[in-house]
C-alpha atoms as a PDB file:
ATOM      1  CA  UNK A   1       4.261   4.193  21.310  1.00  0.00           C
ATOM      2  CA  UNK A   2       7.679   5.341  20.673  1.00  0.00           C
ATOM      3  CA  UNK A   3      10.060   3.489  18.631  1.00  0.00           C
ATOM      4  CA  UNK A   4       7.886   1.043  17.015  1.00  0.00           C
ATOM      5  CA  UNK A   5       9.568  -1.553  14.911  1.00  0.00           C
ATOM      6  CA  UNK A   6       7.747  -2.054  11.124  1.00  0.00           C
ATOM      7  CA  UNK A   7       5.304  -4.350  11.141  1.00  0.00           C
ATOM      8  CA  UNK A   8       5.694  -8.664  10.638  1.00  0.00           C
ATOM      9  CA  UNK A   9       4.108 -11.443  11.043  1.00  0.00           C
ATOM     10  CA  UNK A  10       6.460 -12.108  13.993  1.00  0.00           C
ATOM     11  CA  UNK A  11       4.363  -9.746  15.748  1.00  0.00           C
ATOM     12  CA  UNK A  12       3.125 -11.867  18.967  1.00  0.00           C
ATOM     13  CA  UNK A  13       0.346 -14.458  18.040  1.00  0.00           C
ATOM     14  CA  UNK A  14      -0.315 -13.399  14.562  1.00  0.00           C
ATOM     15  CA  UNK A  15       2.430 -16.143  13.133  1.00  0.00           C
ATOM     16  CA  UNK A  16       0.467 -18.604  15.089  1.00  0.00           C
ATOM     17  CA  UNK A  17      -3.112 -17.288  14.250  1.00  0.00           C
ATOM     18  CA  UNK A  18      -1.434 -17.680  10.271  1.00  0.00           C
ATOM     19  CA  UNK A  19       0.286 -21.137  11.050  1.00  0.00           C
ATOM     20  CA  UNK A  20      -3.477 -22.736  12.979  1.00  0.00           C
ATOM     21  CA  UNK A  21      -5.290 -21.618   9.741  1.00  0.00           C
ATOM     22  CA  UNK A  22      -3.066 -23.231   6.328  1.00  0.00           C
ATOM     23  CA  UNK A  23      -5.428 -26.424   7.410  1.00  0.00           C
ATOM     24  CA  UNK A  24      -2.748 -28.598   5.354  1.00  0.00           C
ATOM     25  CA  UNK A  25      -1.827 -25.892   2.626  1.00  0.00           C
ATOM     26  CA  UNK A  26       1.697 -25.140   1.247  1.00  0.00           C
ATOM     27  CA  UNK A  27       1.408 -22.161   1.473  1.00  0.00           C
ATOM     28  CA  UNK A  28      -1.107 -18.428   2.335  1.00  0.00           C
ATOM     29  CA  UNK A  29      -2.329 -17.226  -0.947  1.00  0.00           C
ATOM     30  CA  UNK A  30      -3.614 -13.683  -1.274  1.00  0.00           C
ATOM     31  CA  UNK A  31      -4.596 -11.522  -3.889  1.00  0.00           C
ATOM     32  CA  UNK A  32      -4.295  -8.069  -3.534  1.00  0.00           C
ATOM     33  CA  UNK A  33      -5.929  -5.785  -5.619  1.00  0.00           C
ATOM     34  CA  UNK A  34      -7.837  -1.986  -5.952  1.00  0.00           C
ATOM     35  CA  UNK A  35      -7.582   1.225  -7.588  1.00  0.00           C
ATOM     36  CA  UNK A  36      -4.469   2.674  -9.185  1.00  0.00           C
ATOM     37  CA  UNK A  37      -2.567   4.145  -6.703  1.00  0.00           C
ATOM     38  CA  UNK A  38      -4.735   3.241  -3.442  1.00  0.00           C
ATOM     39  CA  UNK A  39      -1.611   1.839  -1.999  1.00  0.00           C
ATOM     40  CA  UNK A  40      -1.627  -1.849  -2.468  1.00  0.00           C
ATOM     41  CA  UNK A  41       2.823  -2.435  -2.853  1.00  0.00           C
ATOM     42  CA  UNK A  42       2.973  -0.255  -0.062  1.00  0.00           C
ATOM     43  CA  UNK A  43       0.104  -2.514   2.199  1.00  0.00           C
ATOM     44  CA  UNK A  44       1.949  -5.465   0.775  1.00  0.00           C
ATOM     45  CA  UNK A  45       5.233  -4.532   2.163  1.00  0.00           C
ATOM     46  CA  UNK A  46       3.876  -3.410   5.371  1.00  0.00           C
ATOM     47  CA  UNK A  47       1.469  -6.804   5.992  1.00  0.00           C
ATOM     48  CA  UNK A  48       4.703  -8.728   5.429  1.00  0.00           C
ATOM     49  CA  UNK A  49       7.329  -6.689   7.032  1.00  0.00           C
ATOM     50  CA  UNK A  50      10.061  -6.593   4.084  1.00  0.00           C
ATOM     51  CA  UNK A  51      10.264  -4.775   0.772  1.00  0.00           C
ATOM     52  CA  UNK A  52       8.555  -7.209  -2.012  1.00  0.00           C
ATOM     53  CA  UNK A  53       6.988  -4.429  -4.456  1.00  0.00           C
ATOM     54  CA  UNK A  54       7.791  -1.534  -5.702  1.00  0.00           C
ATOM     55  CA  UNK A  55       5.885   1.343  -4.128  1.00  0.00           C
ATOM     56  CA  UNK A  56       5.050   3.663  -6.669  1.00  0.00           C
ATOM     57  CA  UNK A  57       4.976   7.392  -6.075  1.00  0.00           C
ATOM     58  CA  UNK A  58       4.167  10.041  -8.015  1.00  0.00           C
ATOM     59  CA  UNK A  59       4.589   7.455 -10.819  1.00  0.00           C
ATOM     60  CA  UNK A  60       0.676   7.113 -11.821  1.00  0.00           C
ATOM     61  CA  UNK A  61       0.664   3.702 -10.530  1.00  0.00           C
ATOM     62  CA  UNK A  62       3.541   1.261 -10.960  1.00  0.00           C
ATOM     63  CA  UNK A  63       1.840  -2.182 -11.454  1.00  0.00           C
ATOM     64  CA  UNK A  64       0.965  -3.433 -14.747  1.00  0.00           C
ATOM     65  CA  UNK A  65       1.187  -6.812 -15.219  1.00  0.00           C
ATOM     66  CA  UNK A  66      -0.093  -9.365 -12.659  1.00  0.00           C
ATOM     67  CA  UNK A  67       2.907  -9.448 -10.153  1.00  0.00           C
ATOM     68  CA  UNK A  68       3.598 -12.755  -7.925  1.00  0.00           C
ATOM     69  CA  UNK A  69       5.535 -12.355  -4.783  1.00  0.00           C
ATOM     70  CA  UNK A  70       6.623 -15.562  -3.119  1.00  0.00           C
ATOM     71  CA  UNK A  71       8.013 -15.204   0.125  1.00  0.00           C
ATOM     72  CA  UNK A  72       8.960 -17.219   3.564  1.00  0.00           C
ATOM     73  CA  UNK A  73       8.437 -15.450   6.948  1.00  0.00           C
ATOM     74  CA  UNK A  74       9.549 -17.628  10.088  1.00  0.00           C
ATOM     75  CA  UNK A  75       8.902 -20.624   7.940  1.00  0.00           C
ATOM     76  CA  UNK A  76       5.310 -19.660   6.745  1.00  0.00           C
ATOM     77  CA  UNK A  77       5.272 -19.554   2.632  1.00  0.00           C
ATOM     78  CA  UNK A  78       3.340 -16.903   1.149  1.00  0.00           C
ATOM     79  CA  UNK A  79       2.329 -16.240  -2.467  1.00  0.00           C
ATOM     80  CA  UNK A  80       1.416 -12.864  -2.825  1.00  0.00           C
ATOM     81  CA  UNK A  81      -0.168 -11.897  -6.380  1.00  0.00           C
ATOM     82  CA  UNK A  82      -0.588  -7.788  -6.652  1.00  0.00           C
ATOM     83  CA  UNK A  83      -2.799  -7.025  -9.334  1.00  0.00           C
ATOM     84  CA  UNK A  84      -2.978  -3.891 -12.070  1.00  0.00           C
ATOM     85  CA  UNK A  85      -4.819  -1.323 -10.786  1.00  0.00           C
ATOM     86  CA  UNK A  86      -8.278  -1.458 -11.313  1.00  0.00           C
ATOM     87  CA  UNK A  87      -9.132   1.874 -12.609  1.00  0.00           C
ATOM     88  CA  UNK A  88     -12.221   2.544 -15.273  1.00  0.00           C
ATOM     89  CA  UNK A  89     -15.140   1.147 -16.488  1.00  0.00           C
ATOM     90  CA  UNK A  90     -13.994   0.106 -19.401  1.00  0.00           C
ATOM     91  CA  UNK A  91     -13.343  -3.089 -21.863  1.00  0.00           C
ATOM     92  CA  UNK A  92      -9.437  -2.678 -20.744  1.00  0.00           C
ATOM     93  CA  UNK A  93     -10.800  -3.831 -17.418  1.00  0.00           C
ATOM     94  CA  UNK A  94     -12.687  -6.511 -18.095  1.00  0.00           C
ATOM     95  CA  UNK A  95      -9.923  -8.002 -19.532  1.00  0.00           C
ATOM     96  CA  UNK A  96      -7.573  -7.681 -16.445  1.00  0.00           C
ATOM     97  CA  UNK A  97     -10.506  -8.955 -14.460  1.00  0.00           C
ATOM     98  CA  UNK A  98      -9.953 -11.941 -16.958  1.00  0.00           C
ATOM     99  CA  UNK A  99      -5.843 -12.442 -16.713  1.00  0.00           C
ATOM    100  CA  UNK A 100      -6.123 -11.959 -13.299  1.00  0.00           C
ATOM    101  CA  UNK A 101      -8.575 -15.159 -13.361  1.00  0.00           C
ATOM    102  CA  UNK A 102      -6.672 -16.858 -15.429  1.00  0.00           C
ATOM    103  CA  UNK A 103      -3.135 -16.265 -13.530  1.00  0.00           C
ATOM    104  CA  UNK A 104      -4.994 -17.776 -10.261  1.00  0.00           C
ATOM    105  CA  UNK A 105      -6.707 -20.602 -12.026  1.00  0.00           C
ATOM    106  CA  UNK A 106      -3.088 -21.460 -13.416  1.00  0.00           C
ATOM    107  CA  UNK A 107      -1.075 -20.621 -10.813  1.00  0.00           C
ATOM    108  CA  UNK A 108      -3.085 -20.870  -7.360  1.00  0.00           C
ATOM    109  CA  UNK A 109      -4.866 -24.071  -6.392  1.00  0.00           C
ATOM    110  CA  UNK A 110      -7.156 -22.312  -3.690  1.00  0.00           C
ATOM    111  CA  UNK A 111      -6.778 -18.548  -2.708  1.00  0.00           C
ATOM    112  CA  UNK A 112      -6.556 -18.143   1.403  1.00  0.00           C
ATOM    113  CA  UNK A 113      -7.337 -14.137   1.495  1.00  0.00           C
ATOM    114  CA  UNK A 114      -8.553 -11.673  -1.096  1.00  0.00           C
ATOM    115  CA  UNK A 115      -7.378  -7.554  -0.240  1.00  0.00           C
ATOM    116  CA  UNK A 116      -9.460  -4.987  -2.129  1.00  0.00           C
ATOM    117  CA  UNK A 117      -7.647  -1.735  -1.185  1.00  0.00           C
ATOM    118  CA  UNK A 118      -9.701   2.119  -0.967  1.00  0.00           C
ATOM    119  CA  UNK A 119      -8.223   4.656  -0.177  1.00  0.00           C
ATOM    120  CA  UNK A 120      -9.902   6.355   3.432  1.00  0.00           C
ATOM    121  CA  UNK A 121      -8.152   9.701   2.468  1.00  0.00           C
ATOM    122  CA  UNK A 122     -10.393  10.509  -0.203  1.00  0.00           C
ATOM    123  CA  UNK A 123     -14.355  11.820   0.162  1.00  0.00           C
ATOM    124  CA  UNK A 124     -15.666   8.574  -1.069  1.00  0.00           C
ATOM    125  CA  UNK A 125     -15.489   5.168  -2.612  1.00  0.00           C
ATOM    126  CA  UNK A 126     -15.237   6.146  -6.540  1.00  0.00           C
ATOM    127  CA  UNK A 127     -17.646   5.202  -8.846  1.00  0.00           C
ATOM    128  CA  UNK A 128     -15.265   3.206 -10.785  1.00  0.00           C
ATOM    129  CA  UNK A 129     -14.564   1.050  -7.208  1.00  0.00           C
ATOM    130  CA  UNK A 130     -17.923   0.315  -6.962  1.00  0.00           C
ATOM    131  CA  UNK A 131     -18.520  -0.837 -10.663  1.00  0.00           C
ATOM    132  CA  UNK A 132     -14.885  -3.093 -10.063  1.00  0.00           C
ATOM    133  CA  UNK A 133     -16.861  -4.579  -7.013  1.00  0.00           C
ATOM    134  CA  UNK A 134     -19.290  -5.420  -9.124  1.00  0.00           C
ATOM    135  CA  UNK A 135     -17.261  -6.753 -12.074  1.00  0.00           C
ATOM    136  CA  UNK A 136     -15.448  -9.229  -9.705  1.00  0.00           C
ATOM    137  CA  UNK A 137     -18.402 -10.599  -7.965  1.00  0.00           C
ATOM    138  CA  UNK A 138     -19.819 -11.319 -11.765  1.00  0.00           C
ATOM    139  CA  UNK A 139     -15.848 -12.806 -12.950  1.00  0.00           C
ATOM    140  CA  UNK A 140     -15.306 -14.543  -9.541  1.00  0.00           C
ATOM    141  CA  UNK A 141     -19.437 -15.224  -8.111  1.00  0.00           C
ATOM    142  CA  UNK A 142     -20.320 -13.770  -4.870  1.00  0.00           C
ATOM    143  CA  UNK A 143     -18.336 -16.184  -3.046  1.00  0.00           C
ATOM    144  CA  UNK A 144     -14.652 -14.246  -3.461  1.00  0.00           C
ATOM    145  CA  UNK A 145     -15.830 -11.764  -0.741  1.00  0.00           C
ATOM    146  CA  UNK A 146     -16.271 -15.121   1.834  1.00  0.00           C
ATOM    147  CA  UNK A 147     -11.949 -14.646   2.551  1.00  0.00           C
ATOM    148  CA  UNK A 148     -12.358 -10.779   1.981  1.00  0.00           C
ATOM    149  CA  UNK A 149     -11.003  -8.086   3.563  1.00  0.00           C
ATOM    150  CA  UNK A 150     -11.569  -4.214   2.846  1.00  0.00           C
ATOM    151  CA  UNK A 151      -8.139  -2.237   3.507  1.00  0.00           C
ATOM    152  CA  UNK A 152      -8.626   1.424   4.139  1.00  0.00           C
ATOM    153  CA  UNK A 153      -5.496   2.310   3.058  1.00  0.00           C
ATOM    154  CA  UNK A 154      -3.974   5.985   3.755  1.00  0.00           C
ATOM    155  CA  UNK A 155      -5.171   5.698   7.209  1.00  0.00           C
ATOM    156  CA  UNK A 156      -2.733   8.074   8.323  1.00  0.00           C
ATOM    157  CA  UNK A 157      -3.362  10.813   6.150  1.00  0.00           C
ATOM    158  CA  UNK A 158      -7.394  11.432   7.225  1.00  0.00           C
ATOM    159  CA  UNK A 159      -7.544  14.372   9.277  1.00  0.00           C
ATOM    160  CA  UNK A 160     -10.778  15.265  11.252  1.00  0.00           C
ATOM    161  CA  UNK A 161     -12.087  19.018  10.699  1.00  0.00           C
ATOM    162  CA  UNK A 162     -10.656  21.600  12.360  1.00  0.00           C
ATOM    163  CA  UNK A 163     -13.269  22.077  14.821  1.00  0.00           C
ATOM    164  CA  UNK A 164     -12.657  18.886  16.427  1.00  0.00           C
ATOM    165  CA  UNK A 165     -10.144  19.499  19.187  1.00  0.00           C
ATOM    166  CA  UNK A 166     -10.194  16.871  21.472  1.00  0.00           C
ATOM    167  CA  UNK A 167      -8.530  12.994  20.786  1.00  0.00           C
ATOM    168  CA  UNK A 168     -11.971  11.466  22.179  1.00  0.00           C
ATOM    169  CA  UNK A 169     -14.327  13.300  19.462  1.00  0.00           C
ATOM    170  CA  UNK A 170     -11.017  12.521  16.675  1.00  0.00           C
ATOM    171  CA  UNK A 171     -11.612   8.943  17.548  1.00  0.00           C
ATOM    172  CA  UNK A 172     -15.397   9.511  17.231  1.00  0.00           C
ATOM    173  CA  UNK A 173     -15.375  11.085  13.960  1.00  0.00           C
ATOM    174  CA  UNK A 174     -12.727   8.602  12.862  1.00  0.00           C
ATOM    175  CA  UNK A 175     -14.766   5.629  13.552  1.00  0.00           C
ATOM    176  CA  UNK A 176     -17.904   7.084  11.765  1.00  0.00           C
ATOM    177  CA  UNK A 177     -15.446   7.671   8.652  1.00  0.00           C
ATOM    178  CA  UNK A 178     -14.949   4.354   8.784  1.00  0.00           C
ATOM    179  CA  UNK A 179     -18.699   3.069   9.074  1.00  0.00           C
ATOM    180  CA  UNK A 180     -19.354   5.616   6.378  1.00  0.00           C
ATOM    181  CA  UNK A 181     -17.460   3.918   3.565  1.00  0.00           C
ATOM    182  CA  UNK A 182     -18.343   0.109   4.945  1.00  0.00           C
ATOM    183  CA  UNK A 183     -21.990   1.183   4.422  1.00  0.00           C
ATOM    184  CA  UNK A 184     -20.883   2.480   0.588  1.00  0.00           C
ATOM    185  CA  UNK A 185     -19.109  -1.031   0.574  1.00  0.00           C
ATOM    186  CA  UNK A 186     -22.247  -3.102   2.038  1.00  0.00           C
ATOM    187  CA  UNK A 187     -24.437  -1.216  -0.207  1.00  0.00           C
ATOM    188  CA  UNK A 188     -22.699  -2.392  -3.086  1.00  0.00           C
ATOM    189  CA  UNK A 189     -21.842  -6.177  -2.048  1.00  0.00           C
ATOM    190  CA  UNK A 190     -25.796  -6.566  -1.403  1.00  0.00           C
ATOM    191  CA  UNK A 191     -26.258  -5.013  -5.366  1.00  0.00           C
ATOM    192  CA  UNK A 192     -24.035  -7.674  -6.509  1.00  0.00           C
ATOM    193  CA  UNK A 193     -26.025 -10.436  -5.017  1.00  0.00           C
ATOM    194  CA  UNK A 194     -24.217 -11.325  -1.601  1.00  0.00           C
ATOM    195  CA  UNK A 195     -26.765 -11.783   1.220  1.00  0.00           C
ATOM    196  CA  UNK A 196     -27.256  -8.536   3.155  1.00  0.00           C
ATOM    197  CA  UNK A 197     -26.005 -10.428   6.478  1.00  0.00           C
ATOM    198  CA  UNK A 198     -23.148 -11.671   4.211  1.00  0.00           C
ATOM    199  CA  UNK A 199     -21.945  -8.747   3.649  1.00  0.00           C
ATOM    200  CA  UNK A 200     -21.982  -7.012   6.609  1.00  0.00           C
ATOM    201  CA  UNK A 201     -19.390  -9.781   7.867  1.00  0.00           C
ATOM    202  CA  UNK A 202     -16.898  -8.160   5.404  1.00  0.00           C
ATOM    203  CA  UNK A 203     -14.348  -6.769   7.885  1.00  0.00           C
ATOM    204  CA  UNK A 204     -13.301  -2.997   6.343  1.00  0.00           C
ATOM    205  CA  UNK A 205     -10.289  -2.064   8.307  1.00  0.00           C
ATOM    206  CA  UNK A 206      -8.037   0.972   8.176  1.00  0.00           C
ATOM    207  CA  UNK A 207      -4.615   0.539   7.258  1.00  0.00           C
ATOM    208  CA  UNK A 208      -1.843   3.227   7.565  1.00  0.00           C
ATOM    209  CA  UNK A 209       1.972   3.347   6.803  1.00  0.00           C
ATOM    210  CA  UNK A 210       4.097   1.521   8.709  1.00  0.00           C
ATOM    211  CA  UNK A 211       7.850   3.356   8.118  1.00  0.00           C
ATOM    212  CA  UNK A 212       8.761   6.296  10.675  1.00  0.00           C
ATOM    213  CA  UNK A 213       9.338   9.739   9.080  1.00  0.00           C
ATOM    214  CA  UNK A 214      10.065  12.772  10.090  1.00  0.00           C
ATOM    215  CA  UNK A 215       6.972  13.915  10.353  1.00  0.00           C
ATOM    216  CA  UNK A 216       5.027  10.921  11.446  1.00  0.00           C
ATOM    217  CA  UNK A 217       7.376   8.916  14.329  1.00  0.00           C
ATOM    218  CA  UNK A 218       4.227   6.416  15.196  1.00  0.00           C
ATOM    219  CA  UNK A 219       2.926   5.827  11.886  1.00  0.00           C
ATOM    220  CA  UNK A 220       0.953   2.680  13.370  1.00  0.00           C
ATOM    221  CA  UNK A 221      -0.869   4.695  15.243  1.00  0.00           C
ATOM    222  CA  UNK A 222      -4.499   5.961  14.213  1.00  0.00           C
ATOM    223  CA  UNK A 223      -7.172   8.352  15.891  1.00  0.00           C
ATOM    224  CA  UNK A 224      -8.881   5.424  17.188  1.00  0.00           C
ATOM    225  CA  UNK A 225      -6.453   2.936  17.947  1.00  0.00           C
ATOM    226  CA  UNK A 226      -2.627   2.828  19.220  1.00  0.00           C
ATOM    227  CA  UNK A 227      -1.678   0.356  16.059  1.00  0.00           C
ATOM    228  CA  UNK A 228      -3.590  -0.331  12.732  1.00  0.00           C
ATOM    229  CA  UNK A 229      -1.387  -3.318  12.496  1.00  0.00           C
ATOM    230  CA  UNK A 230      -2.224  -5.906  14.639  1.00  0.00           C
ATOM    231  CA  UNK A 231      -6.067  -5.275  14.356  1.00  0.00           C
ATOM    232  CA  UNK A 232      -5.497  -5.485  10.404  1.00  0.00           C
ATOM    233  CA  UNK A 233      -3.576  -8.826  10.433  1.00  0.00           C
ATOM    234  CA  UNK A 234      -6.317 -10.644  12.828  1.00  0.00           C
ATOM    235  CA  UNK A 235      -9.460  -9.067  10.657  1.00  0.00           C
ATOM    236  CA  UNK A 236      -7.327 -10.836   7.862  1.00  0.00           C
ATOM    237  CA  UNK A 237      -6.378 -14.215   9.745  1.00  0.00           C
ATOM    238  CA  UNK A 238     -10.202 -14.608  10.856  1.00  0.00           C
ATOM    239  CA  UNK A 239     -11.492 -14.305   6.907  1.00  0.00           C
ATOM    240  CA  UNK A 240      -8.850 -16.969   5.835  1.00  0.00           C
ATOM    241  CA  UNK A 241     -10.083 -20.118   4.454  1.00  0.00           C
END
């Protein structure tokens, strides 16, 4: 596990999983989008293995406009569009529901893969995530969750209690975290109208940092799995349309 290079979509047979799905396209559109501050510059970066947003920190959330990122990786085009954060239930979000509709109908012929970020280090999926949920299944119908993916993001940062000791109950309790908040997620797909079968083919994957620090030298590494990365990228390559 040592020495891990940051993640791209060189990684063996994701490029190729990317290239056998653009079914005649220009170009991979995805929208990205989530709370303030769930981490979706930093998952943006990571996905496409080169600084293209500004990760905010400590900075209450850096995105406020609707930011497009085009990009070319090993002759692939992407256009990336990173939303404002998503934050309260409130007429201010309705109307970046709205310009975020609007940029796309403008700007984006057909959208490939839609992100909606959580963060897994918290107790729970916020209210206010659930009611945005909601609010884009009404703005965008049911049908924006059929190239969906869920990105846990913060993956790194969920500890198990303390009286876990060993790696095999860490892993356990890691993967129940994770079934925990897609039942939250399932729960509220089904509320919004999506077919309960529907929207248990959702894929909700965790997704951790990708740069080595100090303290973390395998950040791709998770208490269930040896790299978030990979498993991430082909959840996301499977839901593209």
């Amino acid at each position: 596990m040592a020495g891990l290079a940051a993640p791209t979509v060189n990684d063996k047979g994701l490029f190729f999983l990317f290239q056998s799905r653009k079914k005649g396209f220009e170009s991979i559109n995805i929208l990205v989008t989530g709370k303030t501050g769930v981490g979706k510059s930093s998952l943006i970066n990571a996905i496409i293995g080169k600084k293209l947003a500004i990760e905010g920190k400590n900075l209450g959330g850096v995105t406020r406009e609707i930011v497009h990122y085009p990009t070319v990786v090993n002759e692939t085009k992407f256009e990336i569009w990173d939303s404002p954060g998503l934050q309260d239930i409130t007429e201010e979000d309705d109307a970046i529901t709205k310009r975020i509709q609007h940029t796309l109908k403008q700007n984006c012929s057909h959208l490939h893969l839609f992100l909606y970020c959580i963060r897994m280090d918290r107790d729970r999926v916020e209210i206010t995530e659930l009611h945005a949920i909601k609010q884009l299944s009404q703005m965008f119908t049911t049908k924006i969750w059929d190239t969906a993916v869920f990105a846990l993001t913060y993956a790194n940062r969920v500890l198990p209690p303390s009286e876990i000791e060993t790696n095999e109950k860490a892993a356990e309790w890691f993967k129940e975290r994770i079934k925990e908040f897609q039942e939250v997620i399932v729960r509220t797909l089904v509320e919004s109208g999506v077919l309960q079968d529907k929207a248990r083919e959702v894929p909700v994957v965790p997704a951790g940092y990708y740069k080595p620090t100090r303290r973390m030298s395998n950040p791709r590494e998770l208490y269930d799995r040896p790299d978030w990365f990979n498993p991430f990228w082909y959840s996301c390559a499977n839901q593209m349309e």
